[in-house]
N, C-alpha and C. Protein backbone atom coordinates (compact mmCIF):
# COMPACT_ATOMS: atom_id res chain seq x y z
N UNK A 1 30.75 -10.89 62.79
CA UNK A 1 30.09 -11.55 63.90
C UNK A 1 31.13 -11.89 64.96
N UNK A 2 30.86 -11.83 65.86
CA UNK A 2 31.41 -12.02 67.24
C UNK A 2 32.41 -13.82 66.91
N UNK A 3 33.26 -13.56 67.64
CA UNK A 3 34.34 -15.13 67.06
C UNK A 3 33.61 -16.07 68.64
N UNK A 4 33.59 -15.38 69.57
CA UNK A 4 33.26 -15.92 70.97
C UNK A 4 35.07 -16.66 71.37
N UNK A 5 34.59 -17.35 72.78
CA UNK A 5 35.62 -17.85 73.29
C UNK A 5 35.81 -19.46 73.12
N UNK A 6 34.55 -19.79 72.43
CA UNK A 6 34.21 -21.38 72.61
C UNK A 6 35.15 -21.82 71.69
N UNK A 7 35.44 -23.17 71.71
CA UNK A 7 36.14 -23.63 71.04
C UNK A 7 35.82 -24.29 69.94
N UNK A 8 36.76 -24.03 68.50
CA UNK A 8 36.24 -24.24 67.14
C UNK A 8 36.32 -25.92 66.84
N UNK A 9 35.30 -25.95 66.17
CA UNK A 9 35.58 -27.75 65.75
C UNK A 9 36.28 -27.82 64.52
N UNK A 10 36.64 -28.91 64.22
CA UNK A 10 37.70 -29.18 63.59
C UNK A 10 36.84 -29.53 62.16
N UNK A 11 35.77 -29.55 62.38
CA UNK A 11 34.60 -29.79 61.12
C UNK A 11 33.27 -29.01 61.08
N UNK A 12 32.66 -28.74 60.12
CA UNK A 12 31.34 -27.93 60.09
C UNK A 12 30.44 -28.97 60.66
N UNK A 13 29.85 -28.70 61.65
CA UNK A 13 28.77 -29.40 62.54
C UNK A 13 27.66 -29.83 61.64
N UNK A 14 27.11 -29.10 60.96
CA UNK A 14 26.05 -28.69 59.99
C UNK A 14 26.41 -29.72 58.79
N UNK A 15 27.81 -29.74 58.39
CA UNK A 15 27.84 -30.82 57.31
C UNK A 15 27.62 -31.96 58.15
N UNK A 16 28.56 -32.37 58.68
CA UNK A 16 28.32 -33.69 59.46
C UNK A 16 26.57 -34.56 59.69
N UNK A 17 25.57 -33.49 60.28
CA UNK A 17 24.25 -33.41 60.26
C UNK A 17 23.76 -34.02 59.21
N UNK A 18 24.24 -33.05 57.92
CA UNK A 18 23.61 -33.46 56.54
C UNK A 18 23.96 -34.72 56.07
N UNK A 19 25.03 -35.26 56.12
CA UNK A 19 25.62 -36.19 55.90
C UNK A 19 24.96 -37.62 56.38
N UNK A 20 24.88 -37.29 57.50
CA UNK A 20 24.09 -38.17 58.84
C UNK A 20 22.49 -37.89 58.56
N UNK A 21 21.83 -36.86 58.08
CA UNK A 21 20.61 -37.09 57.45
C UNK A 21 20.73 -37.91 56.28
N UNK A 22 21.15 -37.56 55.54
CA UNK A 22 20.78 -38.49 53.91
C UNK A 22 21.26 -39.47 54.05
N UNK A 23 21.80 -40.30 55.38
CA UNK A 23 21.45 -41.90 55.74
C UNK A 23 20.56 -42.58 55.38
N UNK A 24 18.93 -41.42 56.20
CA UNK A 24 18.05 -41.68 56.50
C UNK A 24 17.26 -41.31 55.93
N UNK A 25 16.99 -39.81 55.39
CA UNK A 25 15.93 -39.30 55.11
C UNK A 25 16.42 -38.55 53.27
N UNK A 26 14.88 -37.66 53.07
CA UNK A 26 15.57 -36.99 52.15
C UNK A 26 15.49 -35.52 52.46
N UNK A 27 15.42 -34.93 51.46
CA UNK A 27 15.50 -33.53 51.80
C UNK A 27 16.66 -32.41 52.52
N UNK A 28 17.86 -33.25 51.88
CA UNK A 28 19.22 -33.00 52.71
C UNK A 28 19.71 -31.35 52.41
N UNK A 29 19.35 -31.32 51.85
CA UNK A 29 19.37 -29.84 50.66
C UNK A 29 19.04 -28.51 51.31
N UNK A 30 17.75 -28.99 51.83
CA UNK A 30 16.43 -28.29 52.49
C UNK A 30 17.42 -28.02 53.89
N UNK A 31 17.28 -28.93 54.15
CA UNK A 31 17.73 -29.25 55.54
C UNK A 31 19.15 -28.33 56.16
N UNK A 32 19.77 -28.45 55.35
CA UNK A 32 20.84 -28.08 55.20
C UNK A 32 21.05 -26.62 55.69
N UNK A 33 20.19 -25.82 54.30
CA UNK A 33 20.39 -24.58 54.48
C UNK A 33 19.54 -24.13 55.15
N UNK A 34 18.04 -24.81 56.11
CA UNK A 34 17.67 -24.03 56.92
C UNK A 34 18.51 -24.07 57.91
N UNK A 35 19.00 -25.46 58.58
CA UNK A 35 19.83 -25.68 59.79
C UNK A 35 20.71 -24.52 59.66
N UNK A 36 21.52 -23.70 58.30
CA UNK A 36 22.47 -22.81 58.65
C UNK A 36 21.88 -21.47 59.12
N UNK A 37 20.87 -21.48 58.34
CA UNK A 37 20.00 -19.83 58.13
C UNK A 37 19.81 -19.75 59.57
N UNK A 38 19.15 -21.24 60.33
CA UNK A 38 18.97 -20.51 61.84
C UNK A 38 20.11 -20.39 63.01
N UNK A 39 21.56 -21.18 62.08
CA UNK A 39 22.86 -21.14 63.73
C UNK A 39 22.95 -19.92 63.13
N UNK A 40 23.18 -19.19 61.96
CA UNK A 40 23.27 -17.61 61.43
C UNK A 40 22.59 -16.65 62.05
N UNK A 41 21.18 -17.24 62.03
CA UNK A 41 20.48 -16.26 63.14
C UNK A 41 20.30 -16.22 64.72
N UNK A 42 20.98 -17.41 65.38
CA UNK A 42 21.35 -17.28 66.54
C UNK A 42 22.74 -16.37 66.87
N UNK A 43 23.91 -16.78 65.97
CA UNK A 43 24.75 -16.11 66.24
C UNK A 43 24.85 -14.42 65.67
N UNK A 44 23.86 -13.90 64.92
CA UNK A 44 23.72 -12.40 64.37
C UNK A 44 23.11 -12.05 66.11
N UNK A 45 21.80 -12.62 66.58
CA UNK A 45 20.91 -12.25 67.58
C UNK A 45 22.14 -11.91 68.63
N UNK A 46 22.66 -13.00 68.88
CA UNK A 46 23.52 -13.09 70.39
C UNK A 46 24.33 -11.72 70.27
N UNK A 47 25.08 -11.68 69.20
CA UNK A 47 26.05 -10.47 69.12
C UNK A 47 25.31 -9.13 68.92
N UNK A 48 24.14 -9.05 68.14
CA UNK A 48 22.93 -7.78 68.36
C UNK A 48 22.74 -7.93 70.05
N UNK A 49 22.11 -8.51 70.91
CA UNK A 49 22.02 -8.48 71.99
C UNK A 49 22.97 -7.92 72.69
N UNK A 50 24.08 -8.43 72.74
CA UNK A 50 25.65 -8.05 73.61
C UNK A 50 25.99 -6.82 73.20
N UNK A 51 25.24 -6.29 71.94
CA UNK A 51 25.93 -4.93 71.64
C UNK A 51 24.55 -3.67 72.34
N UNK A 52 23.32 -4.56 72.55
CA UNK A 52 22.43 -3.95 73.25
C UNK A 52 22.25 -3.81 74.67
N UNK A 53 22.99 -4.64 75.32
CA UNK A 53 23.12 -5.02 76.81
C UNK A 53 23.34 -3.63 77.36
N UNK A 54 24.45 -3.14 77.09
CA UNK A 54 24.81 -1.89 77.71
C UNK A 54 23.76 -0.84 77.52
N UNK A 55 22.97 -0.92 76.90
CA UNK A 55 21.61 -0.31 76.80
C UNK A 55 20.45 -0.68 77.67
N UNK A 56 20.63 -1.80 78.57
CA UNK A 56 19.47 -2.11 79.20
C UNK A 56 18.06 -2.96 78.31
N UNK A 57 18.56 -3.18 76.84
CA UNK A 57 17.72 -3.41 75.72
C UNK A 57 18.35 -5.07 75.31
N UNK A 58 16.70 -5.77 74.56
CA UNK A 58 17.33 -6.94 73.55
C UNK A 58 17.57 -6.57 72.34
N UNK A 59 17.24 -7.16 71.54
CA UNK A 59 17.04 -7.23 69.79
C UNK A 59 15.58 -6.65 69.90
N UNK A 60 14.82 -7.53 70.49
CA UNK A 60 13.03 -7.02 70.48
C UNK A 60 12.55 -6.36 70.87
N UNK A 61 13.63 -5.86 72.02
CA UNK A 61 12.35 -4.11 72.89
C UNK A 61 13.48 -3.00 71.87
N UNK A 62 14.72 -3.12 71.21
CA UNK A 62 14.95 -2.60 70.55
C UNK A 62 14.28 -2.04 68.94
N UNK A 63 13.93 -3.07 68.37
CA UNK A 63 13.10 -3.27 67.10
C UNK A 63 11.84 -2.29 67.78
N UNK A 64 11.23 -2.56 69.25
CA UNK A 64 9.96 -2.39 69.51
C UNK A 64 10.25 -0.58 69.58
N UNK A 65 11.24 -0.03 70.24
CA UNK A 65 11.49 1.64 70.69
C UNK A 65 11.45 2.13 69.20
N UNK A 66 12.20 1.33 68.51
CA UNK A 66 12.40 2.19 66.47
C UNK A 66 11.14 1.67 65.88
N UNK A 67 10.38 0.81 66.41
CA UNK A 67 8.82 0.83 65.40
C UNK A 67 7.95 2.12 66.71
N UNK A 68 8.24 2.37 67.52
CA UNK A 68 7.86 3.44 67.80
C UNK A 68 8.24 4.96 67.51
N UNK A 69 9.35 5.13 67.44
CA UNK A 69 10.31 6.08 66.66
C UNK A 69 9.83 6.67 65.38
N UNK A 70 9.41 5.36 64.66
CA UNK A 70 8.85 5.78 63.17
C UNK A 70 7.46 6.02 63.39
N UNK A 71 6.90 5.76 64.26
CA UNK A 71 5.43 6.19 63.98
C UNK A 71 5.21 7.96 64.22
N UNK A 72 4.03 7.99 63.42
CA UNK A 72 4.29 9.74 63.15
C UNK A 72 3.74 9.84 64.57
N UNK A 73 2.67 9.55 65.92
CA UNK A 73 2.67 10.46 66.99
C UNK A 73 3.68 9.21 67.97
N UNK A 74 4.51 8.81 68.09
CA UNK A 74 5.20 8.27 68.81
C UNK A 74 4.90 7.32 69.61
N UNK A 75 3.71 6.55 69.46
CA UNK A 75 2.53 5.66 70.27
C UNK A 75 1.55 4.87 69.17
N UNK A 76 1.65 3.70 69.58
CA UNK A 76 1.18 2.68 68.63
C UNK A 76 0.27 1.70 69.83
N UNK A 77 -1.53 1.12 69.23
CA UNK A 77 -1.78 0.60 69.72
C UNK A 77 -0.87 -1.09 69.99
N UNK A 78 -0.72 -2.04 70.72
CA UNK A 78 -0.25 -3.02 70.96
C UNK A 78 -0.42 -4.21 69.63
N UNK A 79 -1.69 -3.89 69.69
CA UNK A 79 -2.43 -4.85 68.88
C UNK A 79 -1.50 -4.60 67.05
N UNK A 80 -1.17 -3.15 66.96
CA UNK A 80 -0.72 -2.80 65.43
C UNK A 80 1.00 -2.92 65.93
N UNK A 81 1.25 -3.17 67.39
CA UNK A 81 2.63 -3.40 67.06
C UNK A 81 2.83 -4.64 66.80
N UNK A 82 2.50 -5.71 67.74
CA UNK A 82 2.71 -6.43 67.40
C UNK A 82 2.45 -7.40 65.94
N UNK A 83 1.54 -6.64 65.43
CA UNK A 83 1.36 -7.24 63.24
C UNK A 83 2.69 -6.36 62.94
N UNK A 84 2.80 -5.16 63.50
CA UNK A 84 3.81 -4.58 62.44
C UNK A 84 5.60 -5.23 62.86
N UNK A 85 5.73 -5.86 64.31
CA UNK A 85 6.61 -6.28 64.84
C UNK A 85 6.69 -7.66 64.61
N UNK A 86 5.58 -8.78 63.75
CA UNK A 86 5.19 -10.23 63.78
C UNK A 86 5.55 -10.97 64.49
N UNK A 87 4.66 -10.47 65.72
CA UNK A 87 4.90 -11.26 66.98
C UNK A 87 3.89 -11.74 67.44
N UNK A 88 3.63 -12.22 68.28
CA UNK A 88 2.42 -12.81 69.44
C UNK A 88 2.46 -11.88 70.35
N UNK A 89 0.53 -11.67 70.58
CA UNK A 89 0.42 -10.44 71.17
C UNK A 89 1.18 -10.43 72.62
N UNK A 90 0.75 -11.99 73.08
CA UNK A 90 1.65 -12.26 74.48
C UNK A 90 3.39 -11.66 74.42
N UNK A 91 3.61 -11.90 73.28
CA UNK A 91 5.10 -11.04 73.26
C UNK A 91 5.18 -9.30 72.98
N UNK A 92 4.11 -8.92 72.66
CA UNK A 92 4.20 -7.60 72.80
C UNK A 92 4.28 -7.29 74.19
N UNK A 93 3.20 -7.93 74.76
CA UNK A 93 2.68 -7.45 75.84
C UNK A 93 4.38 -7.40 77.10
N UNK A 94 4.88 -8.54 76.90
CA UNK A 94 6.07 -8.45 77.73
C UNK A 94 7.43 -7.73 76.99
N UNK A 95 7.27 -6.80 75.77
CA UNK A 95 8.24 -6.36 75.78
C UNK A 95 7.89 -5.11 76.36
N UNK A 96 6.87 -4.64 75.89
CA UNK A 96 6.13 -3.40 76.49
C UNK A 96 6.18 -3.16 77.58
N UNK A 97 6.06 -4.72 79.23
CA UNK A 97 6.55 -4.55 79.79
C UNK A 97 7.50 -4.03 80.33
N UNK A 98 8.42 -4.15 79.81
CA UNK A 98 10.09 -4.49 80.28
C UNK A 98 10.48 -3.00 79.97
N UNK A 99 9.90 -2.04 78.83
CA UNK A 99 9.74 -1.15 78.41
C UNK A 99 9.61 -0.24 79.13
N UNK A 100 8.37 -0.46 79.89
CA UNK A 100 7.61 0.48 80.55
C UNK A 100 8.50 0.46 81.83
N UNK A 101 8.84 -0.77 82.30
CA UNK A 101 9.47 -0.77 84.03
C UNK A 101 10.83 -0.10 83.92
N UNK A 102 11.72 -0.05 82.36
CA UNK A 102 12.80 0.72 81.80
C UNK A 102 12.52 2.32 81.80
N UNK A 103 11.07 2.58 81.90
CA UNK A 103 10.32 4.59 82.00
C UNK A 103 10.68 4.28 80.32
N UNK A 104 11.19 3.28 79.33
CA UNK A 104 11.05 3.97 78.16
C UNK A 104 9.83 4.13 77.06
N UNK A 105 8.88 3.79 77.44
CA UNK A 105 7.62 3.90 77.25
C UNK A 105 6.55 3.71 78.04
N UNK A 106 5.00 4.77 78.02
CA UNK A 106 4.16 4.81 79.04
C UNK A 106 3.29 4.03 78.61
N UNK A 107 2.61 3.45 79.00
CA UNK A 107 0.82 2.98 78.75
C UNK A 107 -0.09 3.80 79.02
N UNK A 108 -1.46 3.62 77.92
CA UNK A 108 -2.68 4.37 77.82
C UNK A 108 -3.86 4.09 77.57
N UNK A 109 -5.02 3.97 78.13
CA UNK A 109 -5.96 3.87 77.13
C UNK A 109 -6.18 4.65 75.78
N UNK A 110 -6.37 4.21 74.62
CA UNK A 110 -6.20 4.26 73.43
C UNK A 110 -8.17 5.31 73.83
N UNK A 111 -7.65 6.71 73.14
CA UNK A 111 -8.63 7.72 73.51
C UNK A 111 -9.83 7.66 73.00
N UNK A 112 -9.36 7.03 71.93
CA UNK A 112 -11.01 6.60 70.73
C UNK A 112 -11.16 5.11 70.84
N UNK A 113 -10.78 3.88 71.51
CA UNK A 113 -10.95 2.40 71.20
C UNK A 113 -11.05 2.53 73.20
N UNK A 114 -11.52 2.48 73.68
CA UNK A 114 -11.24 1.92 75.41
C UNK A 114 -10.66 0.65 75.45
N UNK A 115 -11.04 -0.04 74.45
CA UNK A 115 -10.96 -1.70 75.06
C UNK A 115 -9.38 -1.76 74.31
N UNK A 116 -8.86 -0.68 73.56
CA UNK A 116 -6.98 -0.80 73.45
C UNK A 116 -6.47 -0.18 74.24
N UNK A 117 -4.87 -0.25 74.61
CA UNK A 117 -3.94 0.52 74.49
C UNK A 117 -2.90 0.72 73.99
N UNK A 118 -2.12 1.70 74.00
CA UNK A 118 -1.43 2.67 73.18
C UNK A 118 -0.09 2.46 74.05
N UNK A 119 0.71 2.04 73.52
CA UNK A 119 2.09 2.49 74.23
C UNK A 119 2.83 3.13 73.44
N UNK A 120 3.77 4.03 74.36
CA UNK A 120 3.51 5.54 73.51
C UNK A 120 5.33 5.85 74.33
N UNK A 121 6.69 6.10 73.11
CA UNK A 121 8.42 6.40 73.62
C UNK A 121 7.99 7.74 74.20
N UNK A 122 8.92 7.55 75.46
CA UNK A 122 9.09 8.50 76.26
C UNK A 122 10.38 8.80 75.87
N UNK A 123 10.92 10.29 76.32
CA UNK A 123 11.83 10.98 76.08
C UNK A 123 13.47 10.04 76.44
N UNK A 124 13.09 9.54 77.46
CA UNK A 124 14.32 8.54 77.66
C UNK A 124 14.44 7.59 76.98
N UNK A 125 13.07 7.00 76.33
CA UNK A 125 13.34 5.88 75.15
C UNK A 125 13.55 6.58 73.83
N UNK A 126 13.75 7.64 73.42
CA UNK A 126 14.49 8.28 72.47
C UNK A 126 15.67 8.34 72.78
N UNK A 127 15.91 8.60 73.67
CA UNK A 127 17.80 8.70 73.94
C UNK A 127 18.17 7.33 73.97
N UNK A 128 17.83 6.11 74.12
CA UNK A 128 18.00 5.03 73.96
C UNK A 128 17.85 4.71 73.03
N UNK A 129 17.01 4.99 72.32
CA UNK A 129 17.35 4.22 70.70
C UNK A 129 18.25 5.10 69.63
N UNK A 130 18.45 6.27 70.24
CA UNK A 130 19.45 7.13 69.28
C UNK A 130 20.68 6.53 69.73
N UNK A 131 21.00 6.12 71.03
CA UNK A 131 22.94 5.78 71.35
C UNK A 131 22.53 4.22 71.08
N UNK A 132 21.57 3.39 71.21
CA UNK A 132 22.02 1.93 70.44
C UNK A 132 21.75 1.89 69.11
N UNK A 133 20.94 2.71 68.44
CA UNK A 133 21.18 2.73 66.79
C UNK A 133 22.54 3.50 66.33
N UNK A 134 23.14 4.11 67.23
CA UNK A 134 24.37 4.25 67.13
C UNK A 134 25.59 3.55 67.08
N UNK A 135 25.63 2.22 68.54
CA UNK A 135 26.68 1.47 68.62
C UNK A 135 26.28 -0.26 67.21
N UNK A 136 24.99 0.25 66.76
CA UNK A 136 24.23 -1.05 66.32
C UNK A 136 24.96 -0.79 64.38
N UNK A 137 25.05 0.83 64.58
CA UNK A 137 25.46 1.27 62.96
C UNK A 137 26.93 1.04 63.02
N UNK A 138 27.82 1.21 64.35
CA UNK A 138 29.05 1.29 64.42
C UNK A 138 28.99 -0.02 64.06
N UNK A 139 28.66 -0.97 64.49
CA UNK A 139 28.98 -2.24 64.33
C UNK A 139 28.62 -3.17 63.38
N UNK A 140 27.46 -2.56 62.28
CA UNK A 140 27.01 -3.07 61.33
C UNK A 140 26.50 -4.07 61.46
N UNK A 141 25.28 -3.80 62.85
CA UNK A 141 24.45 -4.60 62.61
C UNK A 141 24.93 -6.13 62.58
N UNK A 142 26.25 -6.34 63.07
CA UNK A 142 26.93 -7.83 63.45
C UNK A 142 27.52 -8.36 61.81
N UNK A 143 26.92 -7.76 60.87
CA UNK A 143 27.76 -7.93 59.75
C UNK A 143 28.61 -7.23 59.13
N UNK A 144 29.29 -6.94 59.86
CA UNK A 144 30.45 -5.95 59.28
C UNK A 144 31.22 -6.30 57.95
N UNK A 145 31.89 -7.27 58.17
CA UNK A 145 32.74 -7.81 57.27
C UNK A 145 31.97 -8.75 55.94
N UNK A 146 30.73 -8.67 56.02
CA UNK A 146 29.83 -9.13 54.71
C UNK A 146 30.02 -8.11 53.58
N UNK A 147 30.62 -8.44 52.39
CA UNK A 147 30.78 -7.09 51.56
C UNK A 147 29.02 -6.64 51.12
N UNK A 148 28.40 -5.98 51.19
CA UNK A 148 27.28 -5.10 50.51
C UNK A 148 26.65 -5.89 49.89
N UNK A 149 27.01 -6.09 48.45
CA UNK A 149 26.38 -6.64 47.38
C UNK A 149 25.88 -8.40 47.85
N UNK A 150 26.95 -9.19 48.58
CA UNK A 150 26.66 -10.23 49.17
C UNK A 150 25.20 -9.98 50.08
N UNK A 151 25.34 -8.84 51.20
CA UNK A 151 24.19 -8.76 51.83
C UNK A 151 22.74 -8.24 50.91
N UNK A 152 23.02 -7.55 49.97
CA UNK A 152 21.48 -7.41 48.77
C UNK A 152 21.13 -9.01 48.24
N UNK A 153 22.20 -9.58 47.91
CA UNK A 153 21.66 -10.71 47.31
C UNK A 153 21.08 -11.62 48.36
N UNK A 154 21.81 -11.76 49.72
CA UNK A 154 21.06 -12.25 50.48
C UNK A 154 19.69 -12.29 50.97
N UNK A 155 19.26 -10.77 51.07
CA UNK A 155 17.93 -10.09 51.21
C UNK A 155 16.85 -10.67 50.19
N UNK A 156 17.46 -10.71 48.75
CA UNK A 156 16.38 -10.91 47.96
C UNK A 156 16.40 -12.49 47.81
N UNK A 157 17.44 -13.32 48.66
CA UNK A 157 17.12 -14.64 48.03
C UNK A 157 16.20 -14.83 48.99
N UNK A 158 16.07 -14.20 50.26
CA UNK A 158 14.96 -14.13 51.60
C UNK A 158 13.41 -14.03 51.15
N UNK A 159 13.82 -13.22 50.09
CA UNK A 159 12.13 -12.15 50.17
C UNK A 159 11.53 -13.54 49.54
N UNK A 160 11.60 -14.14 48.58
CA UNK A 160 10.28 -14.69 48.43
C UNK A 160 10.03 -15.80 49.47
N UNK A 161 10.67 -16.45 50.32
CA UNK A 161 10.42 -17.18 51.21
C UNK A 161 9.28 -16.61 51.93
N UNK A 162 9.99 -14.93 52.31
CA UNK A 162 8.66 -14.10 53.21
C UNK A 162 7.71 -13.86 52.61
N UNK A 163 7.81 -13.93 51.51
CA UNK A 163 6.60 -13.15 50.82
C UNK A 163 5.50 -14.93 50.55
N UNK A 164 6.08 -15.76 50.38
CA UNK A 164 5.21 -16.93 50.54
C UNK A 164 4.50 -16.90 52.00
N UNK A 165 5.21 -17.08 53.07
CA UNK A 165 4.78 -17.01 54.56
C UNK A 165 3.67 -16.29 54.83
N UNK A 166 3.76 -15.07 54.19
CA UNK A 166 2.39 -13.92 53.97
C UNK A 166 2.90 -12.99 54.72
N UNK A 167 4.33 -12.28 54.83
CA UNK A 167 4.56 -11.58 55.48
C UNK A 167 4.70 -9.93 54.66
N UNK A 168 4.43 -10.13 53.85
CA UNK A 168 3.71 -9.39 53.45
C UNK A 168 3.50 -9.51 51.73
């Protein structure tokens, strides 16, 4: 992960927090390791982003070009991206935007549903997701230096959290 330029504290912020919770409350435990799971996922996002910038792309119209990528005709109604992307449709709708004003995907009426549409990678949003799934593999995905087996165990201590949530 990216070190940045900011300057390091001389203590884990996050302990301090916990510390300063179980003053007051309980659940210090809880607390704890979500408060890390999400500065973890701010700082994975920021450095995914910065490695997408030069692409004209975020994290989310990125995710959005490779859930188009994988679909077998290259065009997915909105409505199935955003369940398959677990987002709010209002957030499909503006990545799709940003997408479309990028030429890397067109809009359509959906040929059999009128009342959908279909946004559907254009040839330039293939070349865009082939050179940032490129600089995104060079870089491992912001975890480079996580050995492997650390990142499997991580995954599965995840899954049942998701799998409670109903994500799938």
């Amino acid at each position: 992960m990216a070190k940045g330029v900011r300057k390091k504290l001389a203590f884990d912020p996050i302990d301090e927090a916990a510390r300063q919770w179980g003053l007051r409350w309980a659940a210090v435990d809880q607390m704890h390791a979500v408060t890390s799971l999400m500065r973890v996922q701010q700082l994975v996002l920021a450095e995914l982003d910065e490695i997408l910038r030069p692409h004209g792309l975020s994290f989310a119209r990125y995710e959005a070009l490779v859930l188009l990528t994988f679909s077998r005709t290259g065009e997915l109604p909105l409505g199935k991206m955003g369940e398959r992307l677990q987002v709010h449709p209002t957030s499909v709708t503006s990545i799709v935007d940003r997408l479309e004003a990028a030429g890397l995907v067109v809009r359509r009426r959906h040929p059999e549903d009128g009342r959908a549409v279909l946004a559907g990678i254009t040839e330039a949003g293939r070349t865009v997701v082939e050179a940032a799934t490129a600089d995104l593999v060079e870089a491992r995905f912001a975890l480079g230096d996580v050995p492997v087996e650390t990142l499997h165990e991580l995954s599965e201590m995840l899954r049942p959290l998701r799998a409670e949530a109903g994500d799938f």
